[in-house]
Protein backbone atom coordinates (compact mmCIF):
# COMPACT_ATOMS: atom_id res chain seq x y z
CA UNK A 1 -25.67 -7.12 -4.74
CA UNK A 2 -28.78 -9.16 -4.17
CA UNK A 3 -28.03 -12.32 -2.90
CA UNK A 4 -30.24 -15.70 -1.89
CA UNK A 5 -30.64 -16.13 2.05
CA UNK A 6 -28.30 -18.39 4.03
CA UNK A 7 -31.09 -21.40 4.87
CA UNK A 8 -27.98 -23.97 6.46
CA UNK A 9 -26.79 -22.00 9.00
CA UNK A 10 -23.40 -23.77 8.94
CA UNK A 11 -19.94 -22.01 8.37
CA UNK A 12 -16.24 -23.30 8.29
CA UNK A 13 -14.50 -20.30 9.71
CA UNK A 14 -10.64 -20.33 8.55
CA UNK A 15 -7.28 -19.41 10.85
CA UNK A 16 -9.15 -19.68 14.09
CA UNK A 17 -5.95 -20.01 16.66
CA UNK A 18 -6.42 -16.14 17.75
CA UNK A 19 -7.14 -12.98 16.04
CA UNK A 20 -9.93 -12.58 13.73
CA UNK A 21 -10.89 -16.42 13.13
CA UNK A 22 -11.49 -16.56 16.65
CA UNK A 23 -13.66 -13.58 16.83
CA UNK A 24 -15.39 -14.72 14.18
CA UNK A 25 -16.20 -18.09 15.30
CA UNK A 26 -17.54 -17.09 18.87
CA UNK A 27 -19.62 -14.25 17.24
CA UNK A 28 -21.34 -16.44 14.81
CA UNK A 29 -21.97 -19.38 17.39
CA UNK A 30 -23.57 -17.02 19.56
CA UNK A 31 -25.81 -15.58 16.89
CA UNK A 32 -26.91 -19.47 16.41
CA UNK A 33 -24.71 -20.70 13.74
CA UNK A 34 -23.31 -24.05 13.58
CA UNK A 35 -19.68 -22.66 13.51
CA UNK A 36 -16.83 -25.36 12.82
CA UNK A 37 -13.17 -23.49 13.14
CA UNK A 38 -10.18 -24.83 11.70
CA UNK A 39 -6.26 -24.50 12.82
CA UNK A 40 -2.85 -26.11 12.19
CA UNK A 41 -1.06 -26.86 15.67
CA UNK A 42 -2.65 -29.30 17.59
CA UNK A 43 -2.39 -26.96 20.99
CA UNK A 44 -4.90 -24.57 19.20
CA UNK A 45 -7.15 -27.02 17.72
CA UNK A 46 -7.43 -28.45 21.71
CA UNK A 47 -7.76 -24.86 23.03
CA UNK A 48 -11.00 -24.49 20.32
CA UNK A 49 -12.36 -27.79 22.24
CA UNK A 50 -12.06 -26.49 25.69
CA UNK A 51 -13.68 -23.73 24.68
CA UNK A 52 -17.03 -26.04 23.12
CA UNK A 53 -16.11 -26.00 19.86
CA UNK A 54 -15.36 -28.94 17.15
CA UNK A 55 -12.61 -27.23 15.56
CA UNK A 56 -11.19 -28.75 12.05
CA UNK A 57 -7.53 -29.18 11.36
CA UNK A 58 -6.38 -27.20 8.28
CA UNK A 59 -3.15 -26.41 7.02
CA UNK A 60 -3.94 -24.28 3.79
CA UNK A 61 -0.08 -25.57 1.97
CA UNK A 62 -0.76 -29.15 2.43
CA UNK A 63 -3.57 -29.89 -0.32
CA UNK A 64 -4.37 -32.73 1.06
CA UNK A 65 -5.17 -30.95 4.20
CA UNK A 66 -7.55 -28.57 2.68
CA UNK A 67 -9.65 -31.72 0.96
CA UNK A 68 -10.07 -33.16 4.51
CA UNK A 69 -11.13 -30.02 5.71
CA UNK A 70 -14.02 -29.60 3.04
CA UNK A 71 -14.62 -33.19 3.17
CA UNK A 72 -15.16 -32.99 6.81
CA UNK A 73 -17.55 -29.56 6.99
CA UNK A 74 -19.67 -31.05 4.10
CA UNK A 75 -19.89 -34.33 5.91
CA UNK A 76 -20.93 -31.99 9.53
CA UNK A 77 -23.17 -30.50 7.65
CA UNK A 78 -25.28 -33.46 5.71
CA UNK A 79 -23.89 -32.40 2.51
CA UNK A 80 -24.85 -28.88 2.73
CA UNK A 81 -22.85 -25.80 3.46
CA UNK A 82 -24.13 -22.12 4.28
CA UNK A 83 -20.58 -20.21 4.15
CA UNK A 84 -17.10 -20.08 3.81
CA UNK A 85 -15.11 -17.43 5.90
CA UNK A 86 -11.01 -17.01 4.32
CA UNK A 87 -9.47 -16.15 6.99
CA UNK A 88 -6.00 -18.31 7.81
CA UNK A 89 -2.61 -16.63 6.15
CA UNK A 90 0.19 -14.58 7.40
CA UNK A 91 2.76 -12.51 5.88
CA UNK A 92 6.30 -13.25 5.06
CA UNK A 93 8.61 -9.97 5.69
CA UNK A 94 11.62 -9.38 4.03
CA UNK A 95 12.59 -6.64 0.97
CA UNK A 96 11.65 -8.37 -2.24
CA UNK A 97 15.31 -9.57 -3.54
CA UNK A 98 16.24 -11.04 -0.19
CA UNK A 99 12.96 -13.52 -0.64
CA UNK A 100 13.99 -17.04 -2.11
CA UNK A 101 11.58 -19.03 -4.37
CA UNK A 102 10.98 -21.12 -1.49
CA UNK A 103 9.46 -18.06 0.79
CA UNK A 104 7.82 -16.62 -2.35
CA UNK A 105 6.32 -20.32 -3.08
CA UNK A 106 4.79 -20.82 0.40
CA UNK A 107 3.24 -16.94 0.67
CA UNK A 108 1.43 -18.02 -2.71
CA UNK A 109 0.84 -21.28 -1.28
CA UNK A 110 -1.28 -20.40 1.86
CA UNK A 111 -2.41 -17.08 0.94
CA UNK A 112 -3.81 -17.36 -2.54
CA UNK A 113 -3.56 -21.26 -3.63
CA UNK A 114 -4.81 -22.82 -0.77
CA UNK A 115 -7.47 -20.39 0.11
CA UNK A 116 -9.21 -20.90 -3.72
CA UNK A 117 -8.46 -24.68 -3.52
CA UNK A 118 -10.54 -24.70 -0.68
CA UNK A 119 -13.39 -22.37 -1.97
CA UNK A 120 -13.52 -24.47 -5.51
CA UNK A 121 -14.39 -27.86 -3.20
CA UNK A 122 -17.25 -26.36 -1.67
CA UNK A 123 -18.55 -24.32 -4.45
CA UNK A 124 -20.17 -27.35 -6.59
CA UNK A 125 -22.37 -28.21 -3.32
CA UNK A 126 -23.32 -24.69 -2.65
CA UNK A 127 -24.39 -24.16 -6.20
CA UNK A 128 -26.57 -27.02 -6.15
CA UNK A 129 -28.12 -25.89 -3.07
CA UNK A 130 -28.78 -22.58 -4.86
CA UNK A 131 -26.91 -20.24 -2.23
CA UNK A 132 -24.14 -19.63 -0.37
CA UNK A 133 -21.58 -16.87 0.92
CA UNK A 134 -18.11 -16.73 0.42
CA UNK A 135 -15.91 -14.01 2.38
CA UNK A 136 -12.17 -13.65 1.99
CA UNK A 137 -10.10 -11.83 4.49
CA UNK A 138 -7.93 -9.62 2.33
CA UNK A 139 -5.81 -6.37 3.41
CA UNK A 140 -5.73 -2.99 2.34
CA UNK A 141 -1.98 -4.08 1.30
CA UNK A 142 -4.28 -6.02 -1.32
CA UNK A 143 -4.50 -2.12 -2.97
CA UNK A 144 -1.50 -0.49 -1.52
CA UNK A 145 1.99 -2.08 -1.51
CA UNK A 146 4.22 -1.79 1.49
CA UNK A 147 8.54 -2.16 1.17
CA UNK A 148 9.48 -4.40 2.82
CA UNK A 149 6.43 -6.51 2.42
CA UNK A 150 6.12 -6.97 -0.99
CA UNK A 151 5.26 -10.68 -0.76
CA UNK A 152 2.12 -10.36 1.42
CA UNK A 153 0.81 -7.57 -0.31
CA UNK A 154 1.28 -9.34 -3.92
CA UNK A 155 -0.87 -11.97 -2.24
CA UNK A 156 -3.18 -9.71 -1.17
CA UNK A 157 -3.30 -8.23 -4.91
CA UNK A 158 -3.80 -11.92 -5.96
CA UNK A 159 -6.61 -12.53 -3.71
CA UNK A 160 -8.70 -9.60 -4.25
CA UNK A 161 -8.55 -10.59 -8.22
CA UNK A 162 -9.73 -13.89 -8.09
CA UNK A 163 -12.80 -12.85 -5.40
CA UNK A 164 -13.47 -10.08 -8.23
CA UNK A 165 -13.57 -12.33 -10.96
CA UNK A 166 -15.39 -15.09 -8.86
CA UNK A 167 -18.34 -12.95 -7.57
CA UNK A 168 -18.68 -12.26 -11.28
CA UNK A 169 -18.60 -15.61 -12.53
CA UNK A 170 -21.16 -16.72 -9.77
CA UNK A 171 -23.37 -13.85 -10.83
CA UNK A 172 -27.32 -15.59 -10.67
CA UNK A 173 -25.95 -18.48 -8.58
CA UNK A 174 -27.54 -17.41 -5.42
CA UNK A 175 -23.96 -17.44 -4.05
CA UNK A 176 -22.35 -13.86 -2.41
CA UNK A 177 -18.26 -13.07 -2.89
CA UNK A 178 -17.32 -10.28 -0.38
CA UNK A 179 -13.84 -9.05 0.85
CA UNK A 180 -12.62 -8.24 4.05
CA UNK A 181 -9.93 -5.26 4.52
CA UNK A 182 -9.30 -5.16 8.03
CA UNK A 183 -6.49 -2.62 8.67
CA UNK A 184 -4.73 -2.25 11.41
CA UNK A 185 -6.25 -4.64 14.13
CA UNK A 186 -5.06 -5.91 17.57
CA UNK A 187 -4.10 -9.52 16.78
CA UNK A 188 -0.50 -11.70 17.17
CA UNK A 189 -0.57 -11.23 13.31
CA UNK A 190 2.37 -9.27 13.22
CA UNK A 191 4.10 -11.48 15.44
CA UNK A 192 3.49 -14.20 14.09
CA UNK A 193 4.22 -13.62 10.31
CA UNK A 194 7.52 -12.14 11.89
CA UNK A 195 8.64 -15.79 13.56
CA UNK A 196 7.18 -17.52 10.21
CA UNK A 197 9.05 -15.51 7.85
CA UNK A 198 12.06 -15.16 10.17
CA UNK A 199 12.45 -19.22 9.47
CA UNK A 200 12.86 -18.41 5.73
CA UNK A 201 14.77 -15.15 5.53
CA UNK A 202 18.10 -15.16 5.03
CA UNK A 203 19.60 -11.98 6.12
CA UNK A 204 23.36 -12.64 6.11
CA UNK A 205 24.57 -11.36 2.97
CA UNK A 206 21.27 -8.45 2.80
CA UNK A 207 22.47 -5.24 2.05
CA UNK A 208 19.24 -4.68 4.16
CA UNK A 209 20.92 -6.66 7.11
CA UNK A 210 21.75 -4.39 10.16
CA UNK A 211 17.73 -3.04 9.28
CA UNK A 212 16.53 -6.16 9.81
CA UNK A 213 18.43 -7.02 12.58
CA UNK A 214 17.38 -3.58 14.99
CA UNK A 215 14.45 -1.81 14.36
CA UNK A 216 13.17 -3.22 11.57
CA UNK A 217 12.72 -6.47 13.56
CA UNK A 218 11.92 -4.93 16.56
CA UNK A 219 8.99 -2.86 14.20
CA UNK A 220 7.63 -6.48 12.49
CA UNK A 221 7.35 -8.72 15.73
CA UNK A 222 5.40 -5.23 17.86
CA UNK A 223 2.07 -6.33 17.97
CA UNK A 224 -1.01 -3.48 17.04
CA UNK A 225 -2.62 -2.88 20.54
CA UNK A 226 -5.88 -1.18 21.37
CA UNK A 227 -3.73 1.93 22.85
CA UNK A 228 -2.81 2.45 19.11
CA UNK A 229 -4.42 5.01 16.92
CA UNK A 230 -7.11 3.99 14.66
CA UNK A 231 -6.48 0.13 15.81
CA UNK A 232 -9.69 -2.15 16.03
CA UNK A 233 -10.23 -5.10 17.86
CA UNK A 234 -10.90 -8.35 16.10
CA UNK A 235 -14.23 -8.40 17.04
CA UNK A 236 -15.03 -5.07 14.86
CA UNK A 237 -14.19 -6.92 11.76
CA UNK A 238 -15.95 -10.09 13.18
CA UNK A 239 -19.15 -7.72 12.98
CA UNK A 240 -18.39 -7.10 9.13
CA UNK A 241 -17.89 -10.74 7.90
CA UNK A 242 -21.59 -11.35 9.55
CA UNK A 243 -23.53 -8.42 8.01
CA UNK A 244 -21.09 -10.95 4.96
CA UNK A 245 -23.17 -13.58 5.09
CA UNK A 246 -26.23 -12.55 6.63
CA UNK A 247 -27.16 -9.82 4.86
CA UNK A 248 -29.85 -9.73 1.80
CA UNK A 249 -27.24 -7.30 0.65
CA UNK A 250 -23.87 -7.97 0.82
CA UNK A 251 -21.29 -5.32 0.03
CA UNK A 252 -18.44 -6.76 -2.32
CA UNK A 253 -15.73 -5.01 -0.26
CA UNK A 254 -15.91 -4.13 4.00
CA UNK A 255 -12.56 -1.91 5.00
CA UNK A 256 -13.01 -1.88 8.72
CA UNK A 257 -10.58 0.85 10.17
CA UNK A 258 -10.16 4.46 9.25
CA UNK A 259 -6.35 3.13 7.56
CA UNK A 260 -7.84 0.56 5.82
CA UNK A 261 -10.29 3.18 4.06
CA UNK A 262 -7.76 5.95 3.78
CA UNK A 263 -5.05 3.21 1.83
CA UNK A 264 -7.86 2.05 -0.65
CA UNK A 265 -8.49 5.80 -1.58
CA UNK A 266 -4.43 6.70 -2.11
CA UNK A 267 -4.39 3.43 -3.72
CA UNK A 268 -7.09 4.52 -6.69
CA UNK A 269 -6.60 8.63 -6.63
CA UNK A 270 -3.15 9.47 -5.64
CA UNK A 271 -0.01 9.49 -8.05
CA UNK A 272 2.19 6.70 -8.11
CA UNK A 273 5.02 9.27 -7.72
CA UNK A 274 3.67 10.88 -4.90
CA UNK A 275 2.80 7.27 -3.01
CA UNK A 276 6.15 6.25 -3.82
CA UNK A 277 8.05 9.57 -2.47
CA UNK A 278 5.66 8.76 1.21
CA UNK A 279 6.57 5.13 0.99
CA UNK A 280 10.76 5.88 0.46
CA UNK A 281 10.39 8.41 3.36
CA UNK A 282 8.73 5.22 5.25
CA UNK A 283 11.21 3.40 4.89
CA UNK A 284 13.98 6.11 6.10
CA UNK A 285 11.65 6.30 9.15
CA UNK A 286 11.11 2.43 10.06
């Protein structure tokens, strides 16, 4: 897809604590952008400052976070904005009927209703300026559903429709819509989204309970590491979202690892009897 160049070389860059975000955000400052990052906890936003940066507080399930936030980059950046990089989230574990409305509510929340509140306050200004890239950090769980994970993965699912239907509906805007399926990756994601989702799992009366309580436990809060197979480090898909938004051709979709392409192509050619049969004998496995 032809898109118009990126002339403000400014970019809020999303979930910047570790991981990806952070990748991202070094990456692009060093190729000359004017890179602000944004985090919840005020021990990463400080980190971000001792490392030169002039990081943004965001917390995507507190709206009124998120219209600081956009407030703040357009303000940074005279009323102008080049990009948007999606990249904050995590994943709530747990089998689907052990998740309460509350967990399901705040998955949604961060994941899917927070990320496209955010987009829709910046998009006005970057279709007056006539361009402007967007890039959401999806998964290859946005194409192929996990047990066990069902809640990520349906936000995933939710996320890759709305940037499909948005790139569409910005079609001759100048702007770019391009998603990001990373794979597996070496980042405290897993870890993380374990802790979070411990705080709203209620495993006492699971019939799923000894699982989650021995190896499925130990299995969410392992961390991917570089000694795994087909595991990237952050900065590989760092190197995707800018050929994103730098690019006079931007691809709509960027799966990073050999998984991530692998899962897209069971996802759209393989029967959903067989993928269910190699999920169920996951599970027995895990």
């Amino acid at each position: 897809m032809k898109a118009s160049p990126v002339q403000s070389r400014t970019v809020l860059v999303t979930g910047c604590s570790t991981g990806i975000g952070l990748a991202t955000a070094r990456l692009l400052r060093e190729r000359g952008w004017a890179a602000w990052p944004t985090a919840r906890k005020a021990e990463d936003l400080a980190r971000l400052r001792a490392e030169g940066f002039n990081p943004i507080e965001l917390d995507l399930y507190d709206p009124a976070s998120v219209c600081r936030a956009a407030e703040e980059a357009l303000k940074r950046g005279g009323g102008r904005l080049g990009a948007l990089v999606n990249n904050a989230g995590y994943g709530q574990p747990g089998a689907v009927e052990d998740l309460t409305r509350e967990a399901l509510r705040r998955q949604f929340e961060v994941n899917v209703l927070g990320v496209q509140d955010l987009t829709n306050l910046v998009l006005p200004v970057m279709r007056g300026q006539g361009y402007g890239r967007v890039v959401n950090v999806s998964s290859v769980l946005g194409r192929l559903t996990l047990p066990f994970l069902g809640a990520y993965c349906a936000s995933k699912h939710a996320l890759e429709s709305l940037s499909d239907a948005l790139r569409v509906e910005l079609r001759g805007t100048g702007i770019a819509v391009s998603i990001i399926e990373p794979g597996p990756i070496e980042t405290a994601f897993r870890k993380n989204s374990f802790e979070q989702g411990q705080e709203r799992l209620d495993i006492s009366k699971s019939r799923f309970a000894e699982r989650y309580r021995s190896e499925g436990s130990r299995r969410a809060a392992k961390n991917f590491r570089s000694s795994d197979p087909f595991t990237a480090p952050p900065e590989a898909v760092a190197r995707r979202i800018v050929h994103a938004l730098e690019s006079g051709r931007p691809w709509r979709r960027y799966p990073v690892t050999l998984p991530a392409c692998a899962g897209s192509l069971l996802a759209r050619f393989l029967p959903h009897a067989i993928i269910d049969w190699l999920l169920s004998r996951r599970m027995g496995k895990s």
